[in-house]
Structure formats: C-alpha cells, structure tokens
N, C-alpha and C. Protein backbone atom coordinates (compact mmCIF):
# COMPACT_ATOMS: atom_id res chain seq x y z
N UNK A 1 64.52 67.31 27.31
CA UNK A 1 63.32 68.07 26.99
C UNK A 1 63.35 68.42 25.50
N UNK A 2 62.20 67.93 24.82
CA UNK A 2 62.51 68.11 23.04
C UNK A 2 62.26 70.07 23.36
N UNK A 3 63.15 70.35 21.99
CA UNK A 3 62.76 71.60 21.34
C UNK A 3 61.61 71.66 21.11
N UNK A 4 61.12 73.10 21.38
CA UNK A 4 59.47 73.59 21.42
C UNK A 4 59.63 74.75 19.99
N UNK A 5 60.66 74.76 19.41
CA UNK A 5 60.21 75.66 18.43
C UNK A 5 61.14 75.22 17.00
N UNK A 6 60.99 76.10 16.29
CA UNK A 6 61.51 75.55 14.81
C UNK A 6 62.73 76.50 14.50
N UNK A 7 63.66 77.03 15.32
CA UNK A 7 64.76 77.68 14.99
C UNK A 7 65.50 77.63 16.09
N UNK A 8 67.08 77.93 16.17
CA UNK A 8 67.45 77.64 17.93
C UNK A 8 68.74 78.38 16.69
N UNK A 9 68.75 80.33 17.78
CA UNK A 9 70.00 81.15 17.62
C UNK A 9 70.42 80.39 19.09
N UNK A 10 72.28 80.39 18.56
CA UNK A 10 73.23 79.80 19.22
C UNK A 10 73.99 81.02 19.25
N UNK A 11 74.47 81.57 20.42
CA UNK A 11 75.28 82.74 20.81
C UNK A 11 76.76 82.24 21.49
N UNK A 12 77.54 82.21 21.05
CA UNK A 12 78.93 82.04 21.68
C UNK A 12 80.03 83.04 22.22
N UNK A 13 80.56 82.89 23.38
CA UNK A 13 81.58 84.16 23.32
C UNK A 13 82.77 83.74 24.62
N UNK A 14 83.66 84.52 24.75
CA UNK A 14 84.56 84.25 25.74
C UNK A 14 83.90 85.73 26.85
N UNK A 15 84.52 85.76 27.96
CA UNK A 15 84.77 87.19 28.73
C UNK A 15 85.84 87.13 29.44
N UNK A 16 86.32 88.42 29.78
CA UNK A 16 87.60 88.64 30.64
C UNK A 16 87.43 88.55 31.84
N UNK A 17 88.31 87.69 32.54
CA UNK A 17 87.92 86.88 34.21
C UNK A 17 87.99 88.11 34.68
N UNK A 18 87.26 89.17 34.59
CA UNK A 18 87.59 90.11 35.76
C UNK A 18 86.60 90.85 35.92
N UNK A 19 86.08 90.31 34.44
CA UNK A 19 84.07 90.49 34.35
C UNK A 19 83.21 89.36 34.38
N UNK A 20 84.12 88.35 34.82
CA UNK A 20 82.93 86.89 34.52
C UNK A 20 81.78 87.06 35.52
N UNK A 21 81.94 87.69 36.98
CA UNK A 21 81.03 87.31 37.59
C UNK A 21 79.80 88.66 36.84
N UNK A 22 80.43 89.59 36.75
CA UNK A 22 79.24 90.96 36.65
C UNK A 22 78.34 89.93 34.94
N UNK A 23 78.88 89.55 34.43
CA UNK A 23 78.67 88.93 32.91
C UNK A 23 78.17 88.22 33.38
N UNK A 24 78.13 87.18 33.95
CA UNK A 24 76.92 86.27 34.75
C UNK A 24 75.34 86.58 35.16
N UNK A 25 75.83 87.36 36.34
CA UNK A 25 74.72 88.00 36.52
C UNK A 25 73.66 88.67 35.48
N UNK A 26 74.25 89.95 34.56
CA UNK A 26 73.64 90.25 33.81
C UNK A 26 73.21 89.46 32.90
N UNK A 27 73.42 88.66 32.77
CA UNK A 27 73.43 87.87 31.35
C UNK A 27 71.60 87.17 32.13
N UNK A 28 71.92 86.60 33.42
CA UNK A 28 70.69 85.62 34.13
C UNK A 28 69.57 86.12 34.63
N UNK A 29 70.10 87.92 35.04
CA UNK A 29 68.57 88.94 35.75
C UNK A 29 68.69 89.93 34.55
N UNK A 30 69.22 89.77 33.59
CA UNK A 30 68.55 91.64 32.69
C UNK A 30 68.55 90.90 31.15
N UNK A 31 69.64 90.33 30.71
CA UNK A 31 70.35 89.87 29.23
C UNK A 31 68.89 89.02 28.87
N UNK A 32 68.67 88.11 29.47
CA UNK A 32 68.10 86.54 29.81
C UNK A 32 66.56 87.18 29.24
N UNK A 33 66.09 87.71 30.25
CA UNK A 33 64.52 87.94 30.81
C UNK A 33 64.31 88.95 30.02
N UNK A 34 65.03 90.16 29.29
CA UNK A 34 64.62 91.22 27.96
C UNK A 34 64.13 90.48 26.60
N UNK A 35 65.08 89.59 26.78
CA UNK A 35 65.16 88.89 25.17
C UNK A 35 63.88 87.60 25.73
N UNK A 36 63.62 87.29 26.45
CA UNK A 36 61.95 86.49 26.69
C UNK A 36 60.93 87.11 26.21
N UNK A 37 60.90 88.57 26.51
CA UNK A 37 60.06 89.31 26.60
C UNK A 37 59.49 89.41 24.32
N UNK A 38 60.90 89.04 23.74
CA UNK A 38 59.98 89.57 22.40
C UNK A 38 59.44 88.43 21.80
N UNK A 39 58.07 88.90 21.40
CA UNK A 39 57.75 87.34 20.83
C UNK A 39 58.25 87.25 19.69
N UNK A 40 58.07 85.67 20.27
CA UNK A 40 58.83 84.92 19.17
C UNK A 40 59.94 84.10 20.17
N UNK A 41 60.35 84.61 21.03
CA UNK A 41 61.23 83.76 21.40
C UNK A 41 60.70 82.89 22.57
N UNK A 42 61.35 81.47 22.56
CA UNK A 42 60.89 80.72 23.57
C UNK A 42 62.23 80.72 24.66
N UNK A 43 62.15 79.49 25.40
CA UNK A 43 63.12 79.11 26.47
C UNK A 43 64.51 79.52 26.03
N UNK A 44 65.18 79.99 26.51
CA UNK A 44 66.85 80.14 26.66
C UNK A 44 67.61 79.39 27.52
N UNK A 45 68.53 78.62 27.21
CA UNK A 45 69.58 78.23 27.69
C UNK A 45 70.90 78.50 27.38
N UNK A 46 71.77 78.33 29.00
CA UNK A 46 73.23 78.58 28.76
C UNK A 46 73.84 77.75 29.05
N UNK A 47 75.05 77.53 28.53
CA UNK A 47 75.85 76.28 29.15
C UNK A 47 77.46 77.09 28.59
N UNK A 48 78.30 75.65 29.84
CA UNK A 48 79.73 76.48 30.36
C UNK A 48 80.49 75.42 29.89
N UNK A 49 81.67 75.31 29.02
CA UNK A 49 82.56 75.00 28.60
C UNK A 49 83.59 74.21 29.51
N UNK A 50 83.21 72.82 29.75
CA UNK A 50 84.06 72.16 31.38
C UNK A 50 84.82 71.41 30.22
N UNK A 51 85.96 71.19 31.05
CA UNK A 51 86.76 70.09 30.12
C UNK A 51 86.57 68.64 30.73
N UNK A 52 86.65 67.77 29.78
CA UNK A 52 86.16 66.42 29.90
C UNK A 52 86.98 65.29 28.90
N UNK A 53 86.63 63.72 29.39
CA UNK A 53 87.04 62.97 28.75
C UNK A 53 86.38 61.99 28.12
N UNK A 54 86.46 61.48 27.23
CA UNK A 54 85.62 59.75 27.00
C UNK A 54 86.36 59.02 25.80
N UNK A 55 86.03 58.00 25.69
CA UNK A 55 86.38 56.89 25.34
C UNK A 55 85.86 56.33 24.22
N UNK A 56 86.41 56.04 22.56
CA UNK A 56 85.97 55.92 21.93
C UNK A 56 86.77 54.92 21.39
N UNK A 57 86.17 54.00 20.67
CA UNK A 57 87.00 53.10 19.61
C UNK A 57 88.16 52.44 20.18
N UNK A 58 87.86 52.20 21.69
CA UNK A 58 89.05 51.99 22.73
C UNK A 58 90.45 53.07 22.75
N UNK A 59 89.82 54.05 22.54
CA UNK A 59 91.19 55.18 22.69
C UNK A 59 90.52 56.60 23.85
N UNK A 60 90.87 56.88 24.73
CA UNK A 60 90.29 58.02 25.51
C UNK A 60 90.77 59.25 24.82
N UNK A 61 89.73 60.09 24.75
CA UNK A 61 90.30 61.70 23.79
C UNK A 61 89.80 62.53 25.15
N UNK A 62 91.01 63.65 24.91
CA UNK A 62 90.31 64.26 25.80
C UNK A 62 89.26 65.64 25.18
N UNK A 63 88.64 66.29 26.09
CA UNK A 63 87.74 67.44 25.21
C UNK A 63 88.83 68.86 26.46
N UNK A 64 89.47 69.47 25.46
CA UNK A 64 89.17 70.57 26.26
C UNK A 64 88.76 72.26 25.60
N UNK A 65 87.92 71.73 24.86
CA UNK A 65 87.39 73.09 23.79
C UNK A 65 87.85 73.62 22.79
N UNK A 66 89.26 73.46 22.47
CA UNK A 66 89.52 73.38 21.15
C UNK A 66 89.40 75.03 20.52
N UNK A 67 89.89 76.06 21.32
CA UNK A 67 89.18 77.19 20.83
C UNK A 67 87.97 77.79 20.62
N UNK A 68 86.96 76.74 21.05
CA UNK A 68 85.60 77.53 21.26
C UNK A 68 85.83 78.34 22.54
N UNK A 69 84.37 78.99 22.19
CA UNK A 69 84.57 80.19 23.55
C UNK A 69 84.01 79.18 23.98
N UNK A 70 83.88 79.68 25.49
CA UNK A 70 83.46 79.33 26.76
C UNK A 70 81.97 78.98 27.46
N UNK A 71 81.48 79.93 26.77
CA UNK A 71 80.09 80.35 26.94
C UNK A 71 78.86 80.38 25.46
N UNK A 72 78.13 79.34 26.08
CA UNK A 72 77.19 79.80 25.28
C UNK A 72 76.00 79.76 25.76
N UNK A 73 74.87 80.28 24.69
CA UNK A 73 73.52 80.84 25.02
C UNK A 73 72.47 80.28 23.72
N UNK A 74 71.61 79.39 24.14
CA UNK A 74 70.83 78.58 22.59
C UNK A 74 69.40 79.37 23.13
N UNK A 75 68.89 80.25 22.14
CA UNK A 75 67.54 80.71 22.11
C UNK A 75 66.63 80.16 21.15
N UNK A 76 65.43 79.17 21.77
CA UNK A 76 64.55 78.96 20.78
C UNK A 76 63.85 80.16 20.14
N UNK A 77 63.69 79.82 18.69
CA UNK A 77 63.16 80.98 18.42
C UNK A 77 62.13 80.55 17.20
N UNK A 78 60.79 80.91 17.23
CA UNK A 78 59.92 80.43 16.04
C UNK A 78 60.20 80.68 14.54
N UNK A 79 60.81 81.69 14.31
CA UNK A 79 61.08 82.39 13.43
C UNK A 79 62.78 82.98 12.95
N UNK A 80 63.46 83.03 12.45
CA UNK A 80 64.62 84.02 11.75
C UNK A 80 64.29 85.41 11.97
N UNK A 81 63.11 85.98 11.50
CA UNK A 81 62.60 87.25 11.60
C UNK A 81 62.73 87.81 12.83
N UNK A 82 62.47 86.84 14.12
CA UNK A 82 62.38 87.37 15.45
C UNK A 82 63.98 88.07 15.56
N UNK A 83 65.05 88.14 15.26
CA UNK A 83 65.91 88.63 14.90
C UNK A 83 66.14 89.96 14.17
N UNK A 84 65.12 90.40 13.60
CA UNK A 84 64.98 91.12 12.90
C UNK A 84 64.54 92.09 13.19
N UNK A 85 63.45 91.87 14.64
CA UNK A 85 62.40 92.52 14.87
C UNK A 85 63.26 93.55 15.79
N UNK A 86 61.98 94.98 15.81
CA UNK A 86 62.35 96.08 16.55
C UNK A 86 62.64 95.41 18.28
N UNK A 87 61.78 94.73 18.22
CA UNK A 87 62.14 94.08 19.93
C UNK A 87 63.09 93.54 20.23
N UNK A 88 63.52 92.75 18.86
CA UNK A 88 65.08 92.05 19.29
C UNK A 88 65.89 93.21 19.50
N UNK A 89 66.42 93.83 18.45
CA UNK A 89 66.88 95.53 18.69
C UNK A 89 66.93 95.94 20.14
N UNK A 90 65.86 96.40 20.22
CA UNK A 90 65.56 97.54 21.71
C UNK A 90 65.99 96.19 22.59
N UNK A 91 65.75 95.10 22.83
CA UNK A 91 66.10 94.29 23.94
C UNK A 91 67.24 94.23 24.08
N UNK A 92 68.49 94.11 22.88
CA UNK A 92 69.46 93.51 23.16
C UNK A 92 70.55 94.96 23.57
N UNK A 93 69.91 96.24 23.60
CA UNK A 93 70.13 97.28 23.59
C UNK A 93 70.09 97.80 25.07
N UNK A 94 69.78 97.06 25.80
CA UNK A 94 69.22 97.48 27.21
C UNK A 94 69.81 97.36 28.53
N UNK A 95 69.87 97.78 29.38
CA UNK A 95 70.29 97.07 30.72
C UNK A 95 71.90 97.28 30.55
N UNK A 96 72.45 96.98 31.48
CA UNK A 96 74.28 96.96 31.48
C UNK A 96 74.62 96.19 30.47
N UNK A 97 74.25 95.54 29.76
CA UNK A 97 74.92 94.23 28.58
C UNK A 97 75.61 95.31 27.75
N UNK A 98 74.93 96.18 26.99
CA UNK A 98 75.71 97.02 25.80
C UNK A 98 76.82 97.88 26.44
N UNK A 99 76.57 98.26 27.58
CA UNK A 99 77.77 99.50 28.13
C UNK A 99 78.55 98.71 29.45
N UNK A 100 78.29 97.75 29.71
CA UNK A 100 79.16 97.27 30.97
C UNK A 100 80.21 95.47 30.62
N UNK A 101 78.94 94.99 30.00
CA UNK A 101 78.81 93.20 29.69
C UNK A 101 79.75 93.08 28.34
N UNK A 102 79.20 93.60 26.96
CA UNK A 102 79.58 93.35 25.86
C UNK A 102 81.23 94.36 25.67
N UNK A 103 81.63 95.14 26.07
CA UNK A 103 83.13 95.37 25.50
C UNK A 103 83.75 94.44 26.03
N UNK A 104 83.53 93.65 27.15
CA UNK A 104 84.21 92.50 27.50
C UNK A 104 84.23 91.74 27.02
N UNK A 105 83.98 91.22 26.09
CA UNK A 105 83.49 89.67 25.41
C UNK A 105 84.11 89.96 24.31
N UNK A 106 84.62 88.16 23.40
CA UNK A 106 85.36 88.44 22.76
C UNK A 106 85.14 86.85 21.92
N UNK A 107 85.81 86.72 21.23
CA UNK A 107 85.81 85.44 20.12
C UNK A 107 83.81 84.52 20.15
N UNK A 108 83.47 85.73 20.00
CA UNK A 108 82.16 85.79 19.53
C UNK A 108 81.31 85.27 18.35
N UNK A 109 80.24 84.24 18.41
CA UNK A 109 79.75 83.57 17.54
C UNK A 109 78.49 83.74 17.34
N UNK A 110 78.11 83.45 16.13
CA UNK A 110 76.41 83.60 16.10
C UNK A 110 76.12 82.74 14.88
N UNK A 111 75.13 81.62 15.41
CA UNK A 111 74.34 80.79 14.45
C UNK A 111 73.12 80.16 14.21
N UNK A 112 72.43 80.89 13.30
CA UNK A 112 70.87 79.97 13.29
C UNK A 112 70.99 78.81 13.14
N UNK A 113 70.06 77.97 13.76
CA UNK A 113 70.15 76.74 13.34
C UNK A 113 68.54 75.86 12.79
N UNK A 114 67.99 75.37 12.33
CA UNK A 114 66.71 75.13 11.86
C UNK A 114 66.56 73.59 12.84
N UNK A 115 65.68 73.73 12.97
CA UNK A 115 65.51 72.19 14.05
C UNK A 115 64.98 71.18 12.66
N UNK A 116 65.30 70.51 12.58
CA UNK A 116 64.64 68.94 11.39
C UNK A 116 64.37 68.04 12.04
C-alpha cells in the first residue's frame, strides 16, 4: 500500500516482558486511536522484530536485530509541525501510556523521515 502522506515519524523502543502484554494493548485501544485523532496524522503502523534469514551473494546472513529495539510504530504524518502541535502534546499525554506503558520502555528511538 503506497504512503498517503509526505512525512512518516518512526517510533522505536524495547519493553520489559512483564509489561509486554499491558504495552500491547495500550499501545492498539488508547496509544494508537489518541494520536489518529490529531490532524495531521494519517494511518499508523506497528511491526515486531522476528528474527530471520536470507541469502545473498550465495552466502545466508542471518537477521537477528542487531540491537534495535523490538518494536516499532511508523506514523504517517503530513507535516513535521503535527509534532509540534498542542494535540500531539495532550494525546501523547493520555490514557495509561505516560503513567503505566512508558517507564517501561527503554532503548528508545525517534525519526522523521520525508517520503521522496
């Protein structure tokens, strides 16, 4: 499915297995659906860090993350500014993420990226 917008924040992080499932959840019914809500932002996706193999140049490498975290989260976003905004703020401020979700998390990343 092509990108629908002209910026894509990339959120990375680890959590402590003893919050992965509550960090799940929140992240898919409160984290997810706040941060929809400000405009400017489009579709969100997450994806999970599996280890894998393939085959290149006739040599198999394997992938097994290399120190990235685990987890990440790509938000289209029209703008840089949407970042900026009071809504991003108050959204990301809300729900269990700041007092239950986020002291758990850890080797944490954040990157705009411009779509070309």
């Amino acid at each position: 499915m092509p990108i629908a917008t002209k910026y894509l924040f990339v959120v990375s992080m680890d959590v402590t297995k003893e919050k992965e499932a509550l960090f799940n959840e929140v992240y898919d019914t409160e984290h997810i659906p706040l941060l929809k809500k400000v405009p400017g932002v489009g579709a969100v996706t997450r994806l999970k860090t599996e280890p894998a193999a393939f085959t290149i140049g006739g040599e198999r490498k394997v992938i097994d993350g290399g120190g990235q975290a685990s987890y990440v989260a790509i938000y289209e976003l029209e703008s840089p500014d949407v970042l900026l905004s009071k809504e991003w703020a108050d959204a990301v401020e809300k729900g269990r993420w700041p007092g239950e979700v986020r002291p758990f998390t850890s080797n944490r990343r954040h990157v705009l990226r411009k779509v070309i």
